[in-house]
N, C-alpha and C. Protein backbone atom coordinates (compact mmCIF):
# COMPACT_ATOMS: atom_id res chain seq x y z
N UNK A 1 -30.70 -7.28 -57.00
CA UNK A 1 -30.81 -6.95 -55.61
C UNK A 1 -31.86 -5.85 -55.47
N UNK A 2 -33.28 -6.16 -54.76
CA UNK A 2 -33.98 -5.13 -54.39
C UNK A 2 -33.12 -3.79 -53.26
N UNK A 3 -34.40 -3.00 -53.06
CA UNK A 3 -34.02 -1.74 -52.25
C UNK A 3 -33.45 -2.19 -51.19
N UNK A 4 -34.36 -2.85 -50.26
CA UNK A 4 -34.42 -3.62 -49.33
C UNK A 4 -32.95 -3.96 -48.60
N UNK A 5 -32.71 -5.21 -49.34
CA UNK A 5 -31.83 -5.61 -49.31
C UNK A 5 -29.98 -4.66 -49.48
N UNK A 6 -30.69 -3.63 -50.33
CA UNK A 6 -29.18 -2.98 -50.51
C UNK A 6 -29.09 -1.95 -49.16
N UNK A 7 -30.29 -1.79 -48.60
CA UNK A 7 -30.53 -0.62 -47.52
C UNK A 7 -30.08 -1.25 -46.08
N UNK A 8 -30.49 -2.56 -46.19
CA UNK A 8 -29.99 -3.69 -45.01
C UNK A 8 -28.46 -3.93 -45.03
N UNK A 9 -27.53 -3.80 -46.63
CA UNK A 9 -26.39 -3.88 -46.51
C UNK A 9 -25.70 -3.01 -46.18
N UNK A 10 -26.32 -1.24 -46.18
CA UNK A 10 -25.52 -0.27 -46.35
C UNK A 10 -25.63 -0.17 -44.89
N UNK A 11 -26.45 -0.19 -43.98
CA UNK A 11 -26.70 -0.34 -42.41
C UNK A 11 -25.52 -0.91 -41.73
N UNK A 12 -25.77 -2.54 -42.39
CA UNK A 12 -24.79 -3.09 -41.83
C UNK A 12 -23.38 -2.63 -41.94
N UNK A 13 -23.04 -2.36 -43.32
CA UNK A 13 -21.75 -1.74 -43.32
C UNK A 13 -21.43 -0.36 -42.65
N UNK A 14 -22.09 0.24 -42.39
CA UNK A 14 -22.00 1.10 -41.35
C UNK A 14 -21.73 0.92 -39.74
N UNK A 15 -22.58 0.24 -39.67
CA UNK A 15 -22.43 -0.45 -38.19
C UNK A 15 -20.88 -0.87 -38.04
N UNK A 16 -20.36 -1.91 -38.74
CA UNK A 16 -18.96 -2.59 -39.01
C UNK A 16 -18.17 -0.94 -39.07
N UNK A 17 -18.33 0.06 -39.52
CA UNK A 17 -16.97 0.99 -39.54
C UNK A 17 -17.16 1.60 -38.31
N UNK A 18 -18.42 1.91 -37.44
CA UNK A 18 -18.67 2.53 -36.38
C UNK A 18 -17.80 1.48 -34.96
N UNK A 19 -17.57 0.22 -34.94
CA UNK A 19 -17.43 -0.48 -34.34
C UNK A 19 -16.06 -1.21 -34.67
N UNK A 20 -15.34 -0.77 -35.62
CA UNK A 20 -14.05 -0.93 -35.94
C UNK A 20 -13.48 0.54 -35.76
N UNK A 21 -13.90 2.05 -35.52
CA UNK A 21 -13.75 3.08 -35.19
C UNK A 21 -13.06 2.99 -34.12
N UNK A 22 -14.52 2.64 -33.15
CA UNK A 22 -14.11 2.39 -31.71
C UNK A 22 -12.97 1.36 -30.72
N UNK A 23 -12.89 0.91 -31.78
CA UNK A 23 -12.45 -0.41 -31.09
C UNK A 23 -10.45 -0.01 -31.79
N UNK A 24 -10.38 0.98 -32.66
CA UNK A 24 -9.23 1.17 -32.97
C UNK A 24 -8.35 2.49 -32.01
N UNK A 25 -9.77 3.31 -31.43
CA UNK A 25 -9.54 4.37 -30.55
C UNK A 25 -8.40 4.27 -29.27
N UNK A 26 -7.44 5.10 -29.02
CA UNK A 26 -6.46 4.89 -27.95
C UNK A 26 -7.68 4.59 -26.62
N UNK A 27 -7.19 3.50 -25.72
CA UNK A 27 -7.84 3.49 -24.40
C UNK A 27 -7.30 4.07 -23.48
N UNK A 28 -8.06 4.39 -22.18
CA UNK A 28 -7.74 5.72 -21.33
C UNK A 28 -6.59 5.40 -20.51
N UNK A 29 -5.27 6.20 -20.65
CA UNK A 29 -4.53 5.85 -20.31
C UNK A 29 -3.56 5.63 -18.96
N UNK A 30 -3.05 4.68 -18.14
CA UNK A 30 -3.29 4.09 -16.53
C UNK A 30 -2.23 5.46 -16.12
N UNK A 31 -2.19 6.09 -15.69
CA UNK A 31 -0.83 7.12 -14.47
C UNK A 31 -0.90 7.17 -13.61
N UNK A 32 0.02 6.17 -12.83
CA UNK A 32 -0.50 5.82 -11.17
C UNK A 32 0.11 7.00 -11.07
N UNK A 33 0.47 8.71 -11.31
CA UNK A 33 0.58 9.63 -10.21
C UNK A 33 -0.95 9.92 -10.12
N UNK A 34 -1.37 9.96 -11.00
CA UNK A 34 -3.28 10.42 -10.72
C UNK A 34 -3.71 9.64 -9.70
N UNK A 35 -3.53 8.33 -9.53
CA UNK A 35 -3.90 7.32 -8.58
C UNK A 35 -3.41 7.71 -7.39
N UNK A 36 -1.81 8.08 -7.21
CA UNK A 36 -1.31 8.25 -5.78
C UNK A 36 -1.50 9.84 -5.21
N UNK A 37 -2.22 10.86 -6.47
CA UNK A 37 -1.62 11.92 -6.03
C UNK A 37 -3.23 12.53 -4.76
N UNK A 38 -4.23 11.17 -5.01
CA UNK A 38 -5.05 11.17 -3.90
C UNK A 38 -4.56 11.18 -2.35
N UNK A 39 -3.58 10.28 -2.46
CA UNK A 39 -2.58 9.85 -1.06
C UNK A 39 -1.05 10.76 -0.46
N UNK A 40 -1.39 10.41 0.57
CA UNK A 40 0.16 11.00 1.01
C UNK A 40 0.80 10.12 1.36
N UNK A 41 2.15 10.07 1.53
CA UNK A 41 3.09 8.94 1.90
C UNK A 41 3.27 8.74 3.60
N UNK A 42 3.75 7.30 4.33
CA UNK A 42 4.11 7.83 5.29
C UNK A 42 5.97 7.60 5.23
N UNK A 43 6.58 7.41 4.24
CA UNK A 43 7.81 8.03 4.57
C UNK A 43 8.41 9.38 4.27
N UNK A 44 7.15 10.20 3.83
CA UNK A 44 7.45 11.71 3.97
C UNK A 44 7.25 12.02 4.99
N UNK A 45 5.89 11.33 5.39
CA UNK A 45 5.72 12.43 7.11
C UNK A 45 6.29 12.16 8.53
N UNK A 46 7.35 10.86 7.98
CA UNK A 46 8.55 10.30 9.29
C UNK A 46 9.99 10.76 8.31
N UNK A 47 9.86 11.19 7.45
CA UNK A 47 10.84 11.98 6.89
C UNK A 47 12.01 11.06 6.94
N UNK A 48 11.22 10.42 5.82
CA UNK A 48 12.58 8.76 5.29
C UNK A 48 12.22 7.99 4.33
N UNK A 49 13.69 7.50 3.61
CA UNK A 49 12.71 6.90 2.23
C UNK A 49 13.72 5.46 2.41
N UNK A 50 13.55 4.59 1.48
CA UNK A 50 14.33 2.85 1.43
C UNK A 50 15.45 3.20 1.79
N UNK A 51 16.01 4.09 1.13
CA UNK A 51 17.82 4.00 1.25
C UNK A 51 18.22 4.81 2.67
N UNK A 52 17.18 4.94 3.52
CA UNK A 52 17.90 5.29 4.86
C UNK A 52 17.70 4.75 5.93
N UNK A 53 16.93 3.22 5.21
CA UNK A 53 16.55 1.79 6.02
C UNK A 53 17.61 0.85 6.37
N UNK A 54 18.16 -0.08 7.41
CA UNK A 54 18.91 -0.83 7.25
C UNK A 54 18.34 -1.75 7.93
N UNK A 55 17.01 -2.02 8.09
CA UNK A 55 16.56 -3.03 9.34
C UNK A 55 14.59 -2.45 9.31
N UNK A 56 14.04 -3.66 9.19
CA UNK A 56 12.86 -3.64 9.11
C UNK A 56 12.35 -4.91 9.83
N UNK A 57 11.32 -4.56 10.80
CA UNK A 57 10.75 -5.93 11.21
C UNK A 57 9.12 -5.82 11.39
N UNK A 58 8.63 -6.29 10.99
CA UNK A 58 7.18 -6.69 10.91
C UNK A 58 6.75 -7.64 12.11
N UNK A 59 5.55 -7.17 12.87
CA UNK A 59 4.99 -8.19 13.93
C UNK A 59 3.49 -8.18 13.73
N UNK A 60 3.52 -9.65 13.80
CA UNK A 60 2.30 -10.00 13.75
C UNK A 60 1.43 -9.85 15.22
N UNK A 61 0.96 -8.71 15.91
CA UNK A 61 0.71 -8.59 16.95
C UNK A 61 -1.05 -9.29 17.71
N UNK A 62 -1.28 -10.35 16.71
CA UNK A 62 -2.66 -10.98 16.88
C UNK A 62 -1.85 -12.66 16.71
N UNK A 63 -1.35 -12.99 15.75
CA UNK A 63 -0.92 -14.26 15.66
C UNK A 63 -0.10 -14.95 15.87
N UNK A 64 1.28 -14.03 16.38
CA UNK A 64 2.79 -13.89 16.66
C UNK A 64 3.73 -14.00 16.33
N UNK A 65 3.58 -14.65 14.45
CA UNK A 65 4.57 -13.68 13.75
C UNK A 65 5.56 -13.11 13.31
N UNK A 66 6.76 -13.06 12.65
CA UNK A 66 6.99 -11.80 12.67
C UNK A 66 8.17 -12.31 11.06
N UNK A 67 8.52 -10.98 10.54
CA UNK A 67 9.48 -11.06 9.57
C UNK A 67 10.27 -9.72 9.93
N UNK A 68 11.66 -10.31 9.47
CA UNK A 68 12.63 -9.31 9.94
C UNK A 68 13.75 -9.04 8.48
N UNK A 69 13.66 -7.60 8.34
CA UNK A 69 14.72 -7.37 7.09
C UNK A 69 15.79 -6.70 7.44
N UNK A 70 16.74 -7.21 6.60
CA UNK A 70 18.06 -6.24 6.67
C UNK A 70 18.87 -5.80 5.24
N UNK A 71 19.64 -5.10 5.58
CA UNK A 71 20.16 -4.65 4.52
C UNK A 71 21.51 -4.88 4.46
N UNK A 72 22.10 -5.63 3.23
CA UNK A 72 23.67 -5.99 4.37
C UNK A 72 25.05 -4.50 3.29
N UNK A 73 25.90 -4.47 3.14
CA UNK A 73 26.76 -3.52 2.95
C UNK A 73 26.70 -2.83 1.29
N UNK A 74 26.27 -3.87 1.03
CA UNK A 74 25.98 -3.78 -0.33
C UNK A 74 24.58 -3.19 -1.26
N UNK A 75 23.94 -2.79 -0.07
CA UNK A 75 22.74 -2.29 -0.20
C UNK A 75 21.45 -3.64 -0.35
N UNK A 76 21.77 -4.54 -0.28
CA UNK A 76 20.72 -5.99 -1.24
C UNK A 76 19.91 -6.25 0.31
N UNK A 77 19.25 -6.31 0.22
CA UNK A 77 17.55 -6.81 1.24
C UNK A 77 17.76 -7.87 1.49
N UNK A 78 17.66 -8.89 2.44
CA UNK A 78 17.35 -9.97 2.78
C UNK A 78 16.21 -10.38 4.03
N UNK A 79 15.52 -11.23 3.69
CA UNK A 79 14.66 -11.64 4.97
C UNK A 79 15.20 -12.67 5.43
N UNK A 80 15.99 -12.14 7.23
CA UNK A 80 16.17 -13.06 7.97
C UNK A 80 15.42 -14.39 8.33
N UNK A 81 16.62 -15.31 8.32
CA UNK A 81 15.46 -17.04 8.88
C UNK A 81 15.05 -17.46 7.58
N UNK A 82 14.81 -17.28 6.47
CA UNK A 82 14.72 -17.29 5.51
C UNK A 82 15.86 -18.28 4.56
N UNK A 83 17.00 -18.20 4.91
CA UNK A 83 17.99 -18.44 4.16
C UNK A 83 18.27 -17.96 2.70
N UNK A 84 17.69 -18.44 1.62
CA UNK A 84 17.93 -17.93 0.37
C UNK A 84 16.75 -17.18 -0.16
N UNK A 85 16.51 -16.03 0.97
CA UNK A 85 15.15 -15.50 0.67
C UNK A 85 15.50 -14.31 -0.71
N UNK A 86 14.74 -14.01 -1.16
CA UNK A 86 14.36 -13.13 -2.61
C UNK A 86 15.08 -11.69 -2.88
N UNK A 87 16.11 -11.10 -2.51
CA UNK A 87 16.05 -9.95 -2.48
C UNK A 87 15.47 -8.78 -3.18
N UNK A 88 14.49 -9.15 -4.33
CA UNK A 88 13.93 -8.21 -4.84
C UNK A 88 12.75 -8.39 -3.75
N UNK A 89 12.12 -9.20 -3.47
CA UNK A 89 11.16 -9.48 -2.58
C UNK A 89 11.17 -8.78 -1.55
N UNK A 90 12.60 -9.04 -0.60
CA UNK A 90 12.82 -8.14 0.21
C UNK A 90 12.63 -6.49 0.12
N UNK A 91 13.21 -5.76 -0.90
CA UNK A 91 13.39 -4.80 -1.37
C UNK A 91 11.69 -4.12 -1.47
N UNK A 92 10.60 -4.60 -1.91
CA UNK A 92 9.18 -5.05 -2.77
C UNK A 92 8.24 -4.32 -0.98
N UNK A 93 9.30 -5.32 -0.17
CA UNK A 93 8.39 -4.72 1.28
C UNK A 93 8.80 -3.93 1.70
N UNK A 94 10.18 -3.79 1.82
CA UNK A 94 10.56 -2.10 1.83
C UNK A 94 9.84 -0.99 1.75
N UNK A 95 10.33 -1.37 0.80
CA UNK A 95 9.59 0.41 -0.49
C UNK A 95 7.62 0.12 0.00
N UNK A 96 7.11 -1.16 0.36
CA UNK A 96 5.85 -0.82 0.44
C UNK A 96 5.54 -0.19 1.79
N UNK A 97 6.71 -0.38 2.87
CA UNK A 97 6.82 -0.20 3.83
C UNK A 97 6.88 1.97 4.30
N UNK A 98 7.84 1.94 2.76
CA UNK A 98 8.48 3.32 3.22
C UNK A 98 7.27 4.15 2.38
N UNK A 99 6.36 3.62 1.35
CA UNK A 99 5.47 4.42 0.85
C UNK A 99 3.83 4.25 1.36
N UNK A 100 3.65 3.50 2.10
CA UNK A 100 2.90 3.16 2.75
C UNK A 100 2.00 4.26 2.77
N UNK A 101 0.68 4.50 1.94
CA UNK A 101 -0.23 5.43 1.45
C UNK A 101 -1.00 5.48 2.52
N UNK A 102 -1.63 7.08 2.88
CA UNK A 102 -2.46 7.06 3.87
C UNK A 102 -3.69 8.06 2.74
N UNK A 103 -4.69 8.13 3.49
CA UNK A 103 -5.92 8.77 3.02
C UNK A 103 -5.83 10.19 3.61
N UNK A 104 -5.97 10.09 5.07
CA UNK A 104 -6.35 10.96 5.78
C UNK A 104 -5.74 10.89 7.72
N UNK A 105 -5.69 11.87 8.44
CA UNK A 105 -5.36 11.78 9.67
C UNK A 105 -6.40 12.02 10.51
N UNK A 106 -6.75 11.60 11.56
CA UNK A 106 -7.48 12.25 12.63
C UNK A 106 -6.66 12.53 14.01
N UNK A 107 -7.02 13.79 14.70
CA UNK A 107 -6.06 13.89 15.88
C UNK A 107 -6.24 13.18 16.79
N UNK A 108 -5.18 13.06 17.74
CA UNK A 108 -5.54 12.62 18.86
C UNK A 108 -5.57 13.59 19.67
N UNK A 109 -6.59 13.13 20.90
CA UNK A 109 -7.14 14.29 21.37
C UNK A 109 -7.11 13.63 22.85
N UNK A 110 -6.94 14.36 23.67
CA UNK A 110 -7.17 13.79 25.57
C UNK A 110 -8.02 12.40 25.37
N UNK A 111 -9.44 12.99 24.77
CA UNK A 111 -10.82 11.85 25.16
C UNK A 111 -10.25 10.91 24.18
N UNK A 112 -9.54 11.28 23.16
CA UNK A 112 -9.41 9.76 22.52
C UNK A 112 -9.17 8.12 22.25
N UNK A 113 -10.11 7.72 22.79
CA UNK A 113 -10.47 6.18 22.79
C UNK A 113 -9.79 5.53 22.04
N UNK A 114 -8.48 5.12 21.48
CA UNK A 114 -7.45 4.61 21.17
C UNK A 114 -8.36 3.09 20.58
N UNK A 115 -8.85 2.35 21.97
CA UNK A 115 -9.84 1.15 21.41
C UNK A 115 -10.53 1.22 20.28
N UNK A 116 -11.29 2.51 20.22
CA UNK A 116 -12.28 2.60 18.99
C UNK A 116 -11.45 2.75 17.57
N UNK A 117 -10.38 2.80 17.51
CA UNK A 117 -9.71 2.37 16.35
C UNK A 117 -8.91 1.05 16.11
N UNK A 118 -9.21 0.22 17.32
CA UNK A 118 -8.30 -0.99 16.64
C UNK A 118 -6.82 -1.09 17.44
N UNK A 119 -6.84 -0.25 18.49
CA UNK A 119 -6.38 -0.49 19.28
C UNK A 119 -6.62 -0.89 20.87
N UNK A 120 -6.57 -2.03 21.17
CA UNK A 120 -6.81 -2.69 22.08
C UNK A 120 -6.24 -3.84 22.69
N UNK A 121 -4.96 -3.96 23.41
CA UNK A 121 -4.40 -2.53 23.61
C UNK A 121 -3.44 -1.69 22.53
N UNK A 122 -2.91 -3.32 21.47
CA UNK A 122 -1.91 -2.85 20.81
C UNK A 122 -1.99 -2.86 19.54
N UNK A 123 -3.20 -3.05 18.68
CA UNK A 123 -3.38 -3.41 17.35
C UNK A 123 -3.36 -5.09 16.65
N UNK A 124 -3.06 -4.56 15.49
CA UNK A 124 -2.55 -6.07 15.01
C UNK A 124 -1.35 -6.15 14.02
N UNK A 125 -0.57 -4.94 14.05
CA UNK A 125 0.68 -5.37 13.37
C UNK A 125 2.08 -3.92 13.15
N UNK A 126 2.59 -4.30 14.05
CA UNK A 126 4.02 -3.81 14.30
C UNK A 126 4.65 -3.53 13.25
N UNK A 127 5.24 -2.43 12.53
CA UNK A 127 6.65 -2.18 11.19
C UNK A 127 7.19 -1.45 12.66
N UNK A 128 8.29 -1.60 12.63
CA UNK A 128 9.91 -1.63 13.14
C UNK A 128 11.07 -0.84 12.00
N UNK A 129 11.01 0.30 12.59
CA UNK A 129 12.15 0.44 11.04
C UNK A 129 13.75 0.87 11.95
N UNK A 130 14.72 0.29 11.48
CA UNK A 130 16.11 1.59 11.75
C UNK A 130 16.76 2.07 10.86
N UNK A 131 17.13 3.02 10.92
CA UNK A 131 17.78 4.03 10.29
C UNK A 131 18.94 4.05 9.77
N UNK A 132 19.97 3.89 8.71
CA UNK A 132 21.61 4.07 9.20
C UNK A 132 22.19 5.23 10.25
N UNK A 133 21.41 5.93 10.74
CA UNK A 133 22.36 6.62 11.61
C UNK A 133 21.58 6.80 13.11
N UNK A 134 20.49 5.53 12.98
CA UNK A 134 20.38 4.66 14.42
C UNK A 134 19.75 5.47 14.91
N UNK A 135 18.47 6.54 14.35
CA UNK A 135 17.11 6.38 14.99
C UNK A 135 16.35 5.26 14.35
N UNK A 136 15.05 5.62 15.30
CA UNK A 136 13.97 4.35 14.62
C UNK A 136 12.97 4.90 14.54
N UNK A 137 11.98 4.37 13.85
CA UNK A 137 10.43 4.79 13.61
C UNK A 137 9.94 3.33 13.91
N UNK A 138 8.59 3.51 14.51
CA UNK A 138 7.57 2.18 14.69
C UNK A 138 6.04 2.87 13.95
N UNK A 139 5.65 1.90 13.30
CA UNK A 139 3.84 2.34 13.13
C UNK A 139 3.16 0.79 13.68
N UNK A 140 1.89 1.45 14.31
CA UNK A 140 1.49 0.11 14.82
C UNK A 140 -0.24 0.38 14.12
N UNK A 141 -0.25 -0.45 13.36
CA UNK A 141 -1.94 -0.76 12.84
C UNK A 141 -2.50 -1.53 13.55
N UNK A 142 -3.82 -0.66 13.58
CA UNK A 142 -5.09 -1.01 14.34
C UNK A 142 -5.98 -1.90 13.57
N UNK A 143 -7.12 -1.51 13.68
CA UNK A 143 -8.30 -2.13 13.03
C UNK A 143 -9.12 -1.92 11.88
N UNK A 144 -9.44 -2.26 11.05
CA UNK A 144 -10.11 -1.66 9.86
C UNK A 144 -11.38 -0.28 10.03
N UNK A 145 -10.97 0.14 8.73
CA UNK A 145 -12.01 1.55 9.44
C UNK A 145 -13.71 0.98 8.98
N UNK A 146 -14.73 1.99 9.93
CA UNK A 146 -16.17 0.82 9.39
C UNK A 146 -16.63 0.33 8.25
N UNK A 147 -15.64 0.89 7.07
CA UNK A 147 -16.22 0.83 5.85
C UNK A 147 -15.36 -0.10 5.03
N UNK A 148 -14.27 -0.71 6.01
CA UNK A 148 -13.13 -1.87 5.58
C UNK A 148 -12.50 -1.62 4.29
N UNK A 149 -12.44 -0.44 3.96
CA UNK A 149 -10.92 -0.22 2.85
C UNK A 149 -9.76 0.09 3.16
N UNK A 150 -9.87 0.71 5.32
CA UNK A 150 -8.75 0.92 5.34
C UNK A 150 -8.93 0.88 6.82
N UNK A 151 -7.31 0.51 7.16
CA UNK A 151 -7.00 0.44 8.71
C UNK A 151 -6.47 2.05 9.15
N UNK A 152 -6.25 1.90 10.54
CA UNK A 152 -6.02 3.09 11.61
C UNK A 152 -4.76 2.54 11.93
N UNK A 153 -3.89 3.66 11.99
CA UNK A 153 -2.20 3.46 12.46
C UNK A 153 -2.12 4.34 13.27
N UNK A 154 -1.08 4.33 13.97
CA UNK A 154 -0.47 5.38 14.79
C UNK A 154 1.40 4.94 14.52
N UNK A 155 1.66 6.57 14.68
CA UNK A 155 3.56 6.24 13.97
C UNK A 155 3.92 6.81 15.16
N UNK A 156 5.70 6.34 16.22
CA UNK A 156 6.04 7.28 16.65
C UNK A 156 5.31 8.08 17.48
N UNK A 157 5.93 9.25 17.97
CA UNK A 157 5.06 9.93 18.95
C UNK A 157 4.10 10.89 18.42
N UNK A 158 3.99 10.88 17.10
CA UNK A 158 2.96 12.05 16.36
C UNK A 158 1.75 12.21 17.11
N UNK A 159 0.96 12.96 16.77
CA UNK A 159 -0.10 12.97 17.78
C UNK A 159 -1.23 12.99 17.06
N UNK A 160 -1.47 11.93 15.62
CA UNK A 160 -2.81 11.77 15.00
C UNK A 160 -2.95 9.97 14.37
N UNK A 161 -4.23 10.10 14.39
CA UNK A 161 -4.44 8.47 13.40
C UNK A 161 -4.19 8.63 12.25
N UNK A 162 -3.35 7.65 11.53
CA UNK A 162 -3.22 7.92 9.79
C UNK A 162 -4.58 6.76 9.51
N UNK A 163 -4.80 6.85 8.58
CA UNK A 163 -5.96 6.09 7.54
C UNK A 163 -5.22 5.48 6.62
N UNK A 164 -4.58 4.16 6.98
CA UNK A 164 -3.89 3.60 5.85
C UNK A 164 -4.50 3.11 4.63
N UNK A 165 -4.05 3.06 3.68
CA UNK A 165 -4.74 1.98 2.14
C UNK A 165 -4.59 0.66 2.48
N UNK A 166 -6.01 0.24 2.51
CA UNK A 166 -6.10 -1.29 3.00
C UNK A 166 -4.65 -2.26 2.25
N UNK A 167 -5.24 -2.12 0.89
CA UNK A 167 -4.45 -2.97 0.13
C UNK A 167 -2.88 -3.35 0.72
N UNK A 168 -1.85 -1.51 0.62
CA UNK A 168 -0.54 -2.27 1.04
C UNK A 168 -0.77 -2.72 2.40
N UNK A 169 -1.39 -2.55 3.35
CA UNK A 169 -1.24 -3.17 4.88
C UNK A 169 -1.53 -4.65 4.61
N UNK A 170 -2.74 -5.33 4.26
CA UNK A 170 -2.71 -6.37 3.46
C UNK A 170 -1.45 -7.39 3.50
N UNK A 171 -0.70 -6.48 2.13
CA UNK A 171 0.60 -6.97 1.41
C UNK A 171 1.40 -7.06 2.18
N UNK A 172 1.74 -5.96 3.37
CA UNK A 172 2.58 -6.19 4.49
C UNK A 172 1.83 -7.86 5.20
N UNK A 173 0.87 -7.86 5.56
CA UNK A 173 0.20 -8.82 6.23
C UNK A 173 0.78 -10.01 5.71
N UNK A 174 0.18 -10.76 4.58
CA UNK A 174 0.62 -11.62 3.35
C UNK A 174 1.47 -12.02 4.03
N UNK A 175 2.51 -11.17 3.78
CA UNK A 175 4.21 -11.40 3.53
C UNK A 175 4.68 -12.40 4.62
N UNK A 176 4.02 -12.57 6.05
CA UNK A 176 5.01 -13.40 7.33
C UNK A 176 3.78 -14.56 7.59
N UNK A 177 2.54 -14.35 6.81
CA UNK A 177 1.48 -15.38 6.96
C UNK A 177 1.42 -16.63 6.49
C-alpha cells in the first residue's frame, strides 16, 4: 500500500468517527413549558380550569354549526347528538377550550372599530362555557390577524382583544366541521 492510499484511508476513517460522533450526540430536547411559557392562558384570565366546566358549546357563527358538551355526574365528557361520541375526545376540547393560548391583548378603546378585527358584527365562532355553580363565560373569535397565525377574540365583558394561537382555534373549528 502506497502513501497515498494509506492517507486516503486514514481521512476516511476519520470522517466515519466524526459522523458517528454526531449522530450518537443527545438531540435538543422538546419542553412544551418553553413553548407555552411564550403564552398566557385564557382560563387563567376568566379564572377557570376543565373541572369547573359542566357544559360547553361551540358555534359556528359563519356556517351554523354548532357542538355542544357536557359533563354528566361522573365527571366523563360527552358530545351531545352524537350518541356514542368519544369521551376522551370530548375531554381533548375541553382542556383546548380552557387553555386556549393567547399571544397578546389590545385594549378596547371608545374609537375601537370592533369590524377591523373580525368582527362584523359577530365573528365566526362562539365557545359557550358553564360553570358548576352557574356562571358563564362566552369568547367570541373574530378574524385572523394580517399575518394569519392568529385570530382576535373578545371574552365576557373584559375590555381588550386577546390574540389567540391560530392552531387551537383551528382545532376548536375542525371539531363541528
Amino acid at each position: 500500500m502506497n502513501r497515498k492510499t494509506l492517507l486516503l484511508l486514514i481521512v476516511g476513517f476519520a470522517v466515519l468517527i466524526v459522523i458517528a460522533l454526531l449522530q450518537t450526540q443527545p438531540g435538543a430536547v422538546f419542553r412544551p413549558e418553553a413553548t407555552l411559557s411564550a403564552y398566557r392562558i385564557m382560563g387563567q384570565e376568566l379564572n377557570m380550569t376543565a373541572a369547573d366546566l359542566i357544559g360547553v358549546r361551540l358555534r359556528d357563527l359563519v356556517g351554523g354549526g354548532s357542538l355542544t358538551l357536557s359533563r354528566d355526574s361522573a365527571g366523563q365528557w360527552s358530545i351531545e347528538g352524537l350518541g356514542s361520541s368519544d369521551p376522551q375526545a370530548a375531554s381533548n376540547i375541553v382542556k383546548t377550550v380552557v387553555l386556549l393560548p393567547f399571544q397578546s391583548t389590545i385594549p378596547i378603546e371608545s374609537n375601537t372599530n370592533l369590524a377591523d378585527f373580525g368582527f362584523a358584527p359577530q365573528g365566526i365562532l362562539s365557545i359557550e362555557m358553564v360553570r358548576q355553580d352557574g356562571r358563564t363565560h362566552a369568547i367570541a373569535v373574530g378574524g385572523l390577524t394580517a399575518a394569519r397565525s392568529a385570530y382576535y377574540a373578545v371574552a365576557d365583558t373584559l375590555t381588550q382583544i386577546y390574540v389567540l394561537e391560530r392552531a387551537a382555534v383551528d382545532y376548536l373549528i375542525v371539531q363541528f366541521r
